[in-house]
Each structure stands twice: as structure tokens, then as C-alpha cells.
N, C-alpha and C. Protein backbone atom coordinates (compact mmCIF):
# COMPACT_ATOMS: atom_id res chain seq x y z
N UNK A 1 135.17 -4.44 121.62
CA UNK A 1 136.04 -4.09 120.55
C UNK A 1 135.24 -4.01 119.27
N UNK A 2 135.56 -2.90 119.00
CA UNK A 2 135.15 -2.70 117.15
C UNK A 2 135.71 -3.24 116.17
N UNK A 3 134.79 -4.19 114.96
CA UNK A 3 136.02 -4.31 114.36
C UNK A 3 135.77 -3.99 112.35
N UNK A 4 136.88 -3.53 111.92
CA UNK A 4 137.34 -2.61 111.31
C UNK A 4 136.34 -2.88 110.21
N UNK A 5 135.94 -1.82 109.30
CA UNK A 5 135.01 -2.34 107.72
C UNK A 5 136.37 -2.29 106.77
N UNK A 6 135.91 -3.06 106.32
CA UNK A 6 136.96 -2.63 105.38
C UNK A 6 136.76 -1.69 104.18
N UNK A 7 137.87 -0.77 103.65
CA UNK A 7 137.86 0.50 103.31
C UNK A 7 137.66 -0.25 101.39
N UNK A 8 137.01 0.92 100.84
CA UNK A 8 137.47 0.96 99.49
C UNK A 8 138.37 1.42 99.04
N UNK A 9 139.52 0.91 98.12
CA UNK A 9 140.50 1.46 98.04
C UNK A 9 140.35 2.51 97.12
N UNK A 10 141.25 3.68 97.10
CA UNK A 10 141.23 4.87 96.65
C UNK A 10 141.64 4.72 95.07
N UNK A 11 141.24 5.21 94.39
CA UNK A 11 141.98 4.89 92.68
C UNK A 11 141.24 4.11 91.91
N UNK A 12 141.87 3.56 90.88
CA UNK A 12 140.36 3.29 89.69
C UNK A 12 139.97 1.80 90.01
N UNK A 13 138.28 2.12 89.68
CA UNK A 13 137.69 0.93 90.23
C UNK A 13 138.53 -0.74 89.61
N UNK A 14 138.25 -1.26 90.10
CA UNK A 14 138.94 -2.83 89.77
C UNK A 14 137.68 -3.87 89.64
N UNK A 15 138.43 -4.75 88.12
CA UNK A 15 137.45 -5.39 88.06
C UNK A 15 137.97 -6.95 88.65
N UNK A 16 137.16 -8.21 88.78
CA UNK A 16 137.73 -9.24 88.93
C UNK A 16 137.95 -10.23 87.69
N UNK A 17 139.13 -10.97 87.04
CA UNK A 17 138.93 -12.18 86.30
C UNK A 17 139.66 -13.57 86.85
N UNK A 18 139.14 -14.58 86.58
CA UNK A 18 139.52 -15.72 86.41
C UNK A 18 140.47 -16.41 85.24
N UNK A 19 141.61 -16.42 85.76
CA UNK A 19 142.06 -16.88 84.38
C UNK A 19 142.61 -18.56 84.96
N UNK A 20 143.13 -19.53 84.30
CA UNK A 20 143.56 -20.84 83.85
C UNK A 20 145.13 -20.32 83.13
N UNK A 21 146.10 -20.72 84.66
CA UNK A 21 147.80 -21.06 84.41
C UNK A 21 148.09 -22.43 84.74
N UNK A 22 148.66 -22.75 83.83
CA UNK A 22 149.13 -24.55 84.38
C UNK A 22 148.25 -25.72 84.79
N UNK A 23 147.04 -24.78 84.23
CA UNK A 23 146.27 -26.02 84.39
C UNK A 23 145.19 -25.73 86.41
N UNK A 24 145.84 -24.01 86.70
CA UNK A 24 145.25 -24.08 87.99
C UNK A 24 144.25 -22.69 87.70
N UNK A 25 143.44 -22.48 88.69
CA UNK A 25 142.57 -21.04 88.20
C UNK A 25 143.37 -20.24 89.05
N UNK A 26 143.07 -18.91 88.52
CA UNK A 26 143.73 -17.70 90.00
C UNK A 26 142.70 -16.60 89.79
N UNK A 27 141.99 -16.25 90.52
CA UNK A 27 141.11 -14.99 90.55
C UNK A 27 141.91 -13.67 90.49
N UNK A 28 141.94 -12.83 89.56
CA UNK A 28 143.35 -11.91 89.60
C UNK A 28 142.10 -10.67 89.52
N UNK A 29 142.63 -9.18 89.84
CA UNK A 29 142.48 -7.83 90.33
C UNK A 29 143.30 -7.23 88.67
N UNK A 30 142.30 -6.52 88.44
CA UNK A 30 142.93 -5.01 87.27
C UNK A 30 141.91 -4.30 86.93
N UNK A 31 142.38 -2.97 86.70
CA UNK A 31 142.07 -1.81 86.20
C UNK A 31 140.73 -2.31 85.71
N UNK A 32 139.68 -2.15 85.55
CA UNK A 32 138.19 -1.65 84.79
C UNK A 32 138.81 -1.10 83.19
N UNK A 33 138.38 -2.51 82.13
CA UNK A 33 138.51 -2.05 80.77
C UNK A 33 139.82 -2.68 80.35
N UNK A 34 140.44 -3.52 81.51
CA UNK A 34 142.59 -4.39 81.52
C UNK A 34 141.78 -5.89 81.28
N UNK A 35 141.02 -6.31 81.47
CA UNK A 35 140.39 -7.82 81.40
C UNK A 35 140.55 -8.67 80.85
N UNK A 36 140.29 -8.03 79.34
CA UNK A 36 141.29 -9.01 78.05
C UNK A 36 142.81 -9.07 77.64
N UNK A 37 143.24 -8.07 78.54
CA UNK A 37 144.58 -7.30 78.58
C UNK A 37 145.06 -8.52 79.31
N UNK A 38 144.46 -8.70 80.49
CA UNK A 38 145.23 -9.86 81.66
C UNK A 38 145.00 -11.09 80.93
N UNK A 39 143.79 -11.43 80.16
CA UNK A 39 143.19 -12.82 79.99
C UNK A 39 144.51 -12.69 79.12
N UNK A 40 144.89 -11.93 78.28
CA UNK A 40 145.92 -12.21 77.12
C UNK A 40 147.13 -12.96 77.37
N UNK A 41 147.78 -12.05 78.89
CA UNK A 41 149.15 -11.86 79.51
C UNK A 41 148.63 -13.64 80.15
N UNK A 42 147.77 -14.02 80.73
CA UNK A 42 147.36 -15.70 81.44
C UNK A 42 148.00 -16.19 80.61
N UNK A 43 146.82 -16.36 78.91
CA UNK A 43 146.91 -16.92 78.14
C UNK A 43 148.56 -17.70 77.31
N UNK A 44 149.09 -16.29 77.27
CA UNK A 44 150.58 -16.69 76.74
C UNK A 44 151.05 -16.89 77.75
N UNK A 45 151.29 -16.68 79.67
CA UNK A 45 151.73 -17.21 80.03
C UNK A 45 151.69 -19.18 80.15
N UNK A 46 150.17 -19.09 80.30
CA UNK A 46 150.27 -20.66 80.18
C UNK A 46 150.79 -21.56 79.02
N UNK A 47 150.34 -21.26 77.93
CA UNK A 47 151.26 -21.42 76.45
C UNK A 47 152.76 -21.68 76.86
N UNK A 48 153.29 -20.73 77.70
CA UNK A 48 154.93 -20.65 77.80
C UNK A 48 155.24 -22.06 78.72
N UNK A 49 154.16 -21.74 80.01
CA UNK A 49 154.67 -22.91 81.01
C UNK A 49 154.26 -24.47 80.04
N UNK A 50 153.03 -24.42 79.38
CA UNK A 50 152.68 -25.75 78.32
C UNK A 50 154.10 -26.38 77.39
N UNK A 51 154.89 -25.41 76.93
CA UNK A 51 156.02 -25.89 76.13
C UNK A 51 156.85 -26.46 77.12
N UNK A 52 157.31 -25.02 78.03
CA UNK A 52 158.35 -25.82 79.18
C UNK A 52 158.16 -27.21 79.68
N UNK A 53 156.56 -27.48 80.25
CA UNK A 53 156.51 -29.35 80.35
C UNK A 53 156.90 -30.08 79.30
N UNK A 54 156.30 -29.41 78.46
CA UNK A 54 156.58 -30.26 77.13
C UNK A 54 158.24 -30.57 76.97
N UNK A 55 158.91 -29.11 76.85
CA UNK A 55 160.51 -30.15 76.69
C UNK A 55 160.90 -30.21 77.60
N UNK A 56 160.76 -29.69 79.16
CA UNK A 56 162.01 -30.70 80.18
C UNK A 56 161.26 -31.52 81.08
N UNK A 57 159.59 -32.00 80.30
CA UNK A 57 159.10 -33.33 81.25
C UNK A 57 158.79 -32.85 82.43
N UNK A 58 158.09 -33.30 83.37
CA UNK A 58 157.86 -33.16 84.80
C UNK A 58 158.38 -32.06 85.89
N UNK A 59 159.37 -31.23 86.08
CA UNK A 59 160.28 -30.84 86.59
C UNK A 59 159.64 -30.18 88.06
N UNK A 60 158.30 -30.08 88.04
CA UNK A 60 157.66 -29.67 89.43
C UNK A 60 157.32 -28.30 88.80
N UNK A 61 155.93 -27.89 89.66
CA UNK A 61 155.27 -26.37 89.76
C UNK A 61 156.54 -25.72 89.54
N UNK A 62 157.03 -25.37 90.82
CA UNK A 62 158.05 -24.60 91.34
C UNK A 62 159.24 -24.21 90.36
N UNK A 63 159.61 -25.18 89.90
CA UNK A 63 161.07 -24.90 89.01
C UNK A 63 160.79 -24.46 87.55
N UNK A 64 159.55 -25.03 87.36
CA UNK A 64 158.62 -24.53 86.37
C UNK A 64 158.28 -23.14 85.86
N UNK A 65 157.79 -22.93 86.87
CA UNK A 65 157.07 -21.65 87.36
C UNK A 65 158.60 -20.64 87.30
N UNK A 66 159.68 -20.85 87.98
CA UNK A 66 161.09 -20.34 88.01
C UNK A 66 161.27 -20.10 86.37
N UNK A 67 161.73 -20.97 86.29
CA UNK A 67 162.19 -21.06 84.38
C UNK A 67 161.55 -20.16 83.92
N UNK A 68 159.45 -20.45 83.81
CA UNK A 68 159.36 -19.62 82.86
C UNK A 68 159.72 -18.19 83.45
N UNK A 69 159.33 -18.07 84.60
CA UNK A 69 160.04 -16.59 84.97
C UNK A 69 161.42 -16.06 84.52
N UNK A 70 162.48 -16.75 85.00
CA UNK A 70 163.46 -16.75 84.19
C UNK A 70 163.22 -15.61 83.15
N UNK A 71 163.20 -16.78 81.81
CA UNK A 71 163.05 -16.54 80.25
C UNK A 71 162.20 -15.54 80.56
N UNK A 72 161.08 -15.16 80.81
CA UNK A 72 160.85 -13.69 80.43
C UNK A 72 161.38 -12.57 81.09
N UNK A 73 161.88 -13.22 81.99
CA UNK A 73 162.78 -12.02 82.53
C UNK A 73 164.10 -11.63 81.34
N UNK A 74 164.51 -12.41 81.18
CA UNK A 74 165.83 -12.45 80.12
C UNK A 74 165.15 -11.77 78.73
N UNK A 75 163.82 -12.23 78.59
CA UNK A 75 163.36 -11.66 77.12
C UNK A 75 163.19 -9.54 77.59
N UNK A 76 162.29 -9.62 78.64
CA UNK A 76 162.59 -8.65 78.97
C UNK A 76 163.54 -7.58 78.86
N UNK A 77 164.84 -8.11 79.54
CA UNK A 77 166.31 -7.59 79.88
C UNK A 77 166.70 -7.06 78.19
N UNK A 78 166.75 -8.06 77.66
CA UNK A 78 166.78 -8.32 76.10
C UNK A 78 165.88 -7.17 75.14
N UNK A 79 164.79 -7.02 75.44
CA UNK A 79 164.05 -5.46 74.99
C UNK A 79 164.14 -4.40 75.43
N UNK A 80 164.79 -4.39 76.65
CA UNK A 80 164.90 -3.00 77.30
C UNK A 80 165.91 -2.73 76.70
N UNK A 81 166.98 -3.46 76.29
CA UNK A 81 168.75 -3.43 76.23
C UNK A 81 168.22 -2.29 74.89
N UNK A 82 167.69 -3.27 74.08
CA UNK A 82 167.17 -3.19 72.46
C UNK A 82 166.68 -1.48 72.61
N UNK A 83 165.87 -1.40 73.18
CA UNK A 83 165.13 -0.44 73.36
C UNK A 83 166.20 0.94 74.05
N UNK A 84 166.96 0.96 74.69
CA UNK A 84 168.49 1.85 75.39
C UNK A 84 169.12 1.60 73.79
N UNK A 85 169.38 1.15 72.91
CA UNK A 85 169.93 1.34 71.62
C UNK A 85 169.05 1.66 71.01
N UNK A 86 168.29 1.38 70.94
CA UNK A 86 167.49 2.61 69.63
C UNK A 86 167.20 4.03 70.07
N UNK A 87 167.45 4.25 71.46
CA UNK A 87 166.62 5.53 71.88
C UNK A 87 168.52 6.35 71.73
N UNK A 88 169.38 5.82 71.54
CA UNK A 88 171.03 6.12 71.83
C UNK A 88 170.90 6.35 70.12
N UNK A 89 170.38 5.72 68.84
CA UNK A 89 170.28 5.60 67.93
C UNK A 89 169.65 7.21 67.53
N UNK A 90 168.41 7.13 68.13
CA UNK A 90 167.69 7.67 67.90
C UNK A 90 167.87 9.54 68.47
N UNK A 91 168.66 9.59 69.29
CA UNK A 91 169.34 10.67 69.94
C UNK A 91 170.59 11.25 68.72
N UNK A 92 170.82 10.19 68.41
CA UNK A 92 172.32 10.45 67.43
C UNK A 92 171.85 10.88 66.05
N UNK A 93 170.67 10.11 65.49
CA UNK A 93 169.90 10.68 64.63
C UNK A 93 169.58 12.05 64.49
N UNK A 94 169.12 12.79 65.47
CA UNK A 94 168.28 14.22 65.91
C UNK A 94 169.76 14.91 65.70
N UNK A 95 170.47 14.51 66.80
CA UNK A 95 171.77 15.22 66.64
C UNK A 95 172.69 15.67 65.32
N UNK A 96 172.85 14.43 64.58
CA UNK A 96 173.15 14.46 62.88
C UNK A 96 172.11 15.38 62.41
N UNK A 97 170.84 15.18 62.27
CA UNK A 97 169.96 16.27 61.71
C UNK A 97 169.75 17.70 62.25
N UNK A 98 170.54 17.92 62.76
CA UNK A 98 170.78 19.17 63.47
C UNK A 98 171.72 20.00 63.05
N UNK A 99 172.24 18.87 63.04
CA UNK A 99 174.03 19.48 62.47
C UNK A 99 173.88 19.61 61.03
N UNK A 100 173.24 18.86 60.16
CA UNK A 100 172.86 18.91 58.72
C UNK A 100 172.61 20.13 57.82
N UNK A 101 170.98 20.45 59.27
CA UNK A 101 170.56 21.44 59.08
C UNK A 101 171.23 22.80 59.64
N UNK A 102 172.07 23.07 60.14
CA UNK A 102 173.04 24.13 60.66
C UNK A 102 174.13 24.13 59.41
N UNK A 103 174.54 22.85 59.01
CA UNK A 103 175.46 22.71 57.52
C UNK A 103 174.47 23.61 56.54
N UNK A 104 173.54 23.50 56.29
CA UNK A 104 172.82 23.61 55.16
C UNK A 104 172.63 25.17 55.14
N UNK A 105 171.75 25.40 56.18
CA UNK A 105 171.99 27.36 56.54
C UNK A 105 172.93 28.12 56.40
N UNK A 106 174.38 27.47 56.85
CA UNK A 106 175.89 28.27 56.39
C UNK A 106 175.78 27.64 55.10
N UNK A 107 175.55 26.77 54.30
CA UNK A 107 176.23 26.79 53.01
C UNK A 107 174.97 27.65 51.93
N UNK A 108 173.83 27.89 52.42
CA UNK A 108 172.68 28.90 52.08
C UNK A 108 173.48 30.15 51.76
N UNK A 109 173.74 30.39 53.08
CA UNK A 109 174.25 31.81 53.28
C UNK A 109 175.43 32.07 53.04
N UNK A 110 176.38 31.14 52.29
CA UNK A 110 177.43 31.21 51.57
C UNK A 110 177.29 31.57 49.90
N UNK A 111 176.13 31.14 49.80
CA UNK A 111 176.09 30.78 48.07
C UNK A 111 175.20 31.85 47.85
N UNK A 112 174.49 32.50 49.03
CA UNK A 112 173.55 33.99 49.48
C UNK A 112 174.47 34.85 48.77
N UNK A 113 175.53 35.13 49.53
CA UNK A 113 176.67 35.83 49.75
C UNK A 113 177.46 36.22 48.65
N UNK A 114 177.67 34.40 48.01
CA UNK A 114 178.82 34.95 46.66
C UNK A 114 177.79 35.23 45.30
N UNK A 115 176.42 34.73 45.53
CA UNK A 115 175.30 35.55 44.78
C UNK A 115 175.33 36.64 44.43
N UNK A 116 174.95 37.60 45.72
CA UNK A 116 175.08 39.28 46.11
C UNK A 116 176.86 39.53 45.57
N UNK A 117 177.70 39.15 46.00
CA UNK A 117 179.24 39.44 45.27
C UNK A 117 179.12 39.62 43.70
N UNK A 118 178.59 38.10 43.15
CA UNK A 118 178.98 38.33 41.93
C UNK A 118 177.64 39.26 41.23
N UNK A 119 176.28 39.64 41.77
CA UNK A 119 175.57 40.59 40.93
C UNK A 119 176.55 41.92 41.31
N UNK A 120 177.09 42.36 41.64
CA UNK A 120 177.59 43.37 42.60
C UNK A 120 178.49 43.59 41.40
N UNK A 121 179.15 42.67 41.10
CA UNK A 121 180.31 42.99 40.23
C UNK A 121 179.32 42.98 39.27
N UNK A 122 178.88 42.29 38.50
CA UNK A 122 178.15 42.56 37.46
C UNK A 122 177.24 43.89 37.19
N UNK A 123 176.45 44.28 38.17
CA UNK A 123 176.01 45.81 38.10
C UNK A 123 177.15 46.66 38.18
N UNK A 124 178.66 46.47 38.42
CA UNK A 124 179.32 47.41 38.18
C UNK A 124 180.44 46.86 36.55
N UNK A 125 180.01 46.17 36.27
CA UNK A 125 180.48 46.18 34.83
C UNK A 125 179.36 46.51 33.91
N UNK A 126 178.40 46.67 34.54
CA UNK A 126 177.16 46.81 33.39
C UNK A 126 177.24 48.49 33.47
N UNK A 127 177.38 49.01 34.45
CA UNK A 127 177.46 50.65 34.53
C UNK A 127 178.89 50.98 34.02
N UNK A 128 180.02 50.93 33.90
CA UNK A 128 181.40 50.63 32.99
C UNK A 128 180.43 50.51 31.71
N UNK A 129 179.98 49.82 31.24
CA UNK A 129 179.94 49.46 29.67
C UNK A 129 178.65 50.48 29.50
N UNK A 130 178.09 50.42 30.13
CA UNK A 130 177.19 51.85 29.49
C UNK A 130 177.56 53.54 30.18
N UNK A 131 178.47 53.39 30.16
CA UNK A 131 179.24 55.12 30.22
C UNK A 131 179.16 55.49 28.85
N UNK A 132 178.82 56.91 28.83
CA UNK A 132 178.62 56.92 27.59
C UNK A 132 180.09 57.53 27.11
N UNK A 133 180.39 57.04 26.08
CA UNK A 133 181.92 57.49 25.41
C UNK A 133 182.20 58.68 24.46
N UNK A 134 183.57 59.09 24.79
CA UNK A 134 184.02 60.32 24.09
C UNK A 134 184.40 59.88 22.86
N UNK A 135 184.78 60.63 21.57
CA UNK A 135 184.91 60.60 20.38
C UNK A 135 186.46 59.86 20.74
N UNK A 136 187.72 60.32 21.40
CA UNK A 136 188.51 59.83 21.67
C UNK A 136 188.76 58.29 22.20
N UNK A 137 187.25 57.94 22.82
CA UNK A 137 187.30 56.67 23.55
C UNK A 137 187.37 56.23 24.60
N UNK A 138 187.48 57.04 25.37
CA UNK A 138 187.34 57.35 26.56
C UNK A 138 186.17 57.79 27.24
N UNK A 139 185.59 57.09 28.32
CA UNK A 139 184.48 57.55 28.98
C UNK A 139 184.21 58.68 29.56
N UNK A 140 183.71 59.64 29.78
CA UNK A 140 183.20 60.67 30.08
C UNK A 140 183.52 60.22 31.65
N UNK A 141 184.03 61.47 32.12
CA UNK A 141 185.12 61.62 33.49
C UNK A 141 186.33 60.60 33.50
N UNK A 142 186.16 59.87 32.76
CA UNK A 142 187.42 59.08 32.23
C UNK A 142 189.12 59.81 31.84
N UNK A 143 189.75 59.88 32.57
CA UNK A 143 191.14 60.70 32.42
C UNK A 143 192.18 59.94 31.26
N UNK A 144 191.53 58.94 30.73
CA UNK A 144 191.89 58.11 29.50
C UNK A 144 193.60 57.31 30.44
N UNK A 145 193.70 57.21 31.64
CA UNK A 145 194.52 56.48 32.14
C UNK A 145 194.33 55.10 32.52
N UNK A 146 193.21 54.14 31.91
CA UNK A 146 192.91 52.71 32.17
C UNK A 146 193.40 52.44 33.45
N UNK A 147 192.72 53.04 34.24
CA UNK A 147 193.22 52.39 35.69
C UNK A 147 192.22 51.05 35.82
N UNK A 148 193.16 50.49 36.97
CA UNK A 148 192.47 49.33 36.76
C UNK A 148 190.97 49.00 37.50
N UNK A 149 190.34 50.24 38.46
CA UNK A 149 188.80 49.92 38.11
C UNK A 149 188.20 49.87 37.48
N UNK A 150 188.22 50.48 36.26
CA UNK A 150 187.90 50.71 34.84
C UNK A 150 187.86 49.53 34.17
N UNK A 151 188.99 48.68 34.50
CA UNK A 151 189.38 47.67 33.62
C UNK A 151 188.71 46.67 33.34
N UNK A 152 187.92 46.10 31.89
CA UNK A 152 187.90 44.56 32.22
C UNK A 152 188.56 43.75 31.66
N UNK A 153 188.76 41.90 32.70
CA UNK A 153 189.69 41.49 32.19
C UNK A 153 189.22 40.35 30.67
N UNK A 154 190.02 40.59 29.64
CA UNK A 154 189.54 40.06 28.58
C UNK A 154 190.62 38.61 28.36
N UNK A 155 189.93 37.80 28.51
CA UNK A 155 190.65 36.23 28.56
C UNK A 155 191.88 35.82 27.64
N UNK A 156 192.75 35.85 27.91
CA UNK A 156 193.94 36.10 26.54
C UNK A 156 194.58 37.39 26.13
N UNK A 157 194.09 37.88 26.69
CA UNK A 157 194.74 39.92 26.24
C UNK A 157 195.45 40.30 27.65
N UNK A 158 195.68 41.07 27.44
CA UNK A 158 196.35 41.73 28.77
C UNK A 158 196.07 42.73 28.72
N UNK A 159 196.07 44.12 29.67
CA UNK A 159 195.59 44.89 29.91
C UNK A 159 195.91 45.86 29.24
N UNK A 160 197.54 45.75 28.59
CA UNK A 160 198.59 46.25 27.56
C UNK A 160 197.73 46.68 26.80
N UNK A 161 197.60 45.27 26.09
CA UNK A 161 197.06 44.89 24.67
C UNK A 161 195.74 45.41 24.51
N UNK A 162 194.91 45.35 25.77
CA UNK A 162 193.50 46.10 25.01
C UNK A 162 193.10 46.98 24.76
């Protein structure tokens, strides 16, 4: 019987560290360049399990080891939650600024609009007032019947009266 070599595994090389939890060593596996990354994640884990002895005394590896799992599981749960509201936040945001900016383009192109209206009228009262006038008073092709394109309105007068 042959027996087997063992294979290198496929994917990025791995380095080895030693880290110190609870006071025990564990030889742990990561990524090439994760080293201080893991020593970090040891580090505060043992910190976490150090308090836990500290306030509930003795309680064994095991229940220990549970708890702190626990609590970061819950801290966890607790940032993801956090994190599903800001991205719900943050969706509603884009959405409002969307709509803002779609507000803002129609009210552009409203104030575009009554712009072009009111030069419109104004180049046609400016061509009215420079017709040139007959001795009678009346504008030239003017049938002297004040119709009311002709007309402008003078604030307090009536059309009678002017």
C-alpha cells in the first residue's frame, strides 16, 4: 500500500502564528501579510475572556469560552442590525436626492419657460411702442380701432380712458 503525500493546498500561501488565549497558546493558519491582523483579533479576544474571569470568578474554560462567544456574537448581531439601517438610511437618502434633483429640473424649466413668456411679451410691447405714428395718433396700419392687441394695460386707467 501507498501512502498518500500530502497535497499543497490550492490558494494563497498561509503563514503560521502563535498566539496566547486564556492564558493557553494555539498555533493558528492565515493568509500571508493577516499575522498582525490575527495577533490583534487573539489579543482582544483574550482581553475579553481576562474581564469575564475577572467579574464572574472561576466559571470554567468552557462556559467561559461560551459567554465570551456569546457577547460577540450579540455585538456582532448588534452591527450588522446598525449597519441594515444605515444602508435603508442611506438608500432613502439617494432616493430623496433624486427626487430633489428631478424637483429642481421642472422648477428650472418652469422659470425657463415663464422667462421666454414674459421676454415674448415684452419684445412685443417694445415693437407696439416703436411703430412709428400718424399725425392723427394712430400707428401706421393701425385702423385707429384700439383693439385690444394693440392695447397696453395702464394701472388705474381703463382702456376707455386712455
Amino acid at each position: 500500500m501507498i501512502a498518500e503525500q500530502p497535497r499543497e493546498p490550492a490558494g494563497p500561501a498561509m503563514s503560521q502564528v502563535t498566539v496566547t488565549i486564556n492564558g493557553r497558546q494555539f498555533r493558528m493558519q492565515c493568509e500571508a501579510g493577516q499575522e498582525a491582523h490575527l495577533r490583534r483579533l487573539a489579543s482582544d479576544l483574550d482581553q475579553r475572556m481576562a474581564k469575564l474571569r475577572s467579574d464572574f470568578g472561576e466559571i470554567g474554560d468552557i462556559r467561559l469560552t461560551v459567554t465570551a462567544a456569546l457577547i460577540l456574537l450579540d455585538e456582532l448581531t448588534e452591527m450588522t442590525e446598525k449597519v441594515r439601517q444605515v444602508e435603508q438610511q442611506l438608500a432613502a437618502l439617494q432616493d430623496a436626492r433624486v427626487a430633489s434633483s428631478d424637483h429642481a429640473r421642472a422648477t428650472q424649466a418652469a422659470v425657463a419657460a415663464a422667462l421666454d413668456a414674459a421676454a415674448e411679451r415684452m419684445e412685443g410691447i417694445a415693437r407696439r411702442l416703436n411703430r412709428p405714428r400718424r399725425i392723427d395718433g394712430a400707428a401706421d396700419g393701425d385702423n385707429g380701432d384700439n383693439a385690444d392687441d394693440d392695447a397696453i394695460d395702464v394701472p388705474g386707467k381703463s382702456a376707455a380712458s386712455a
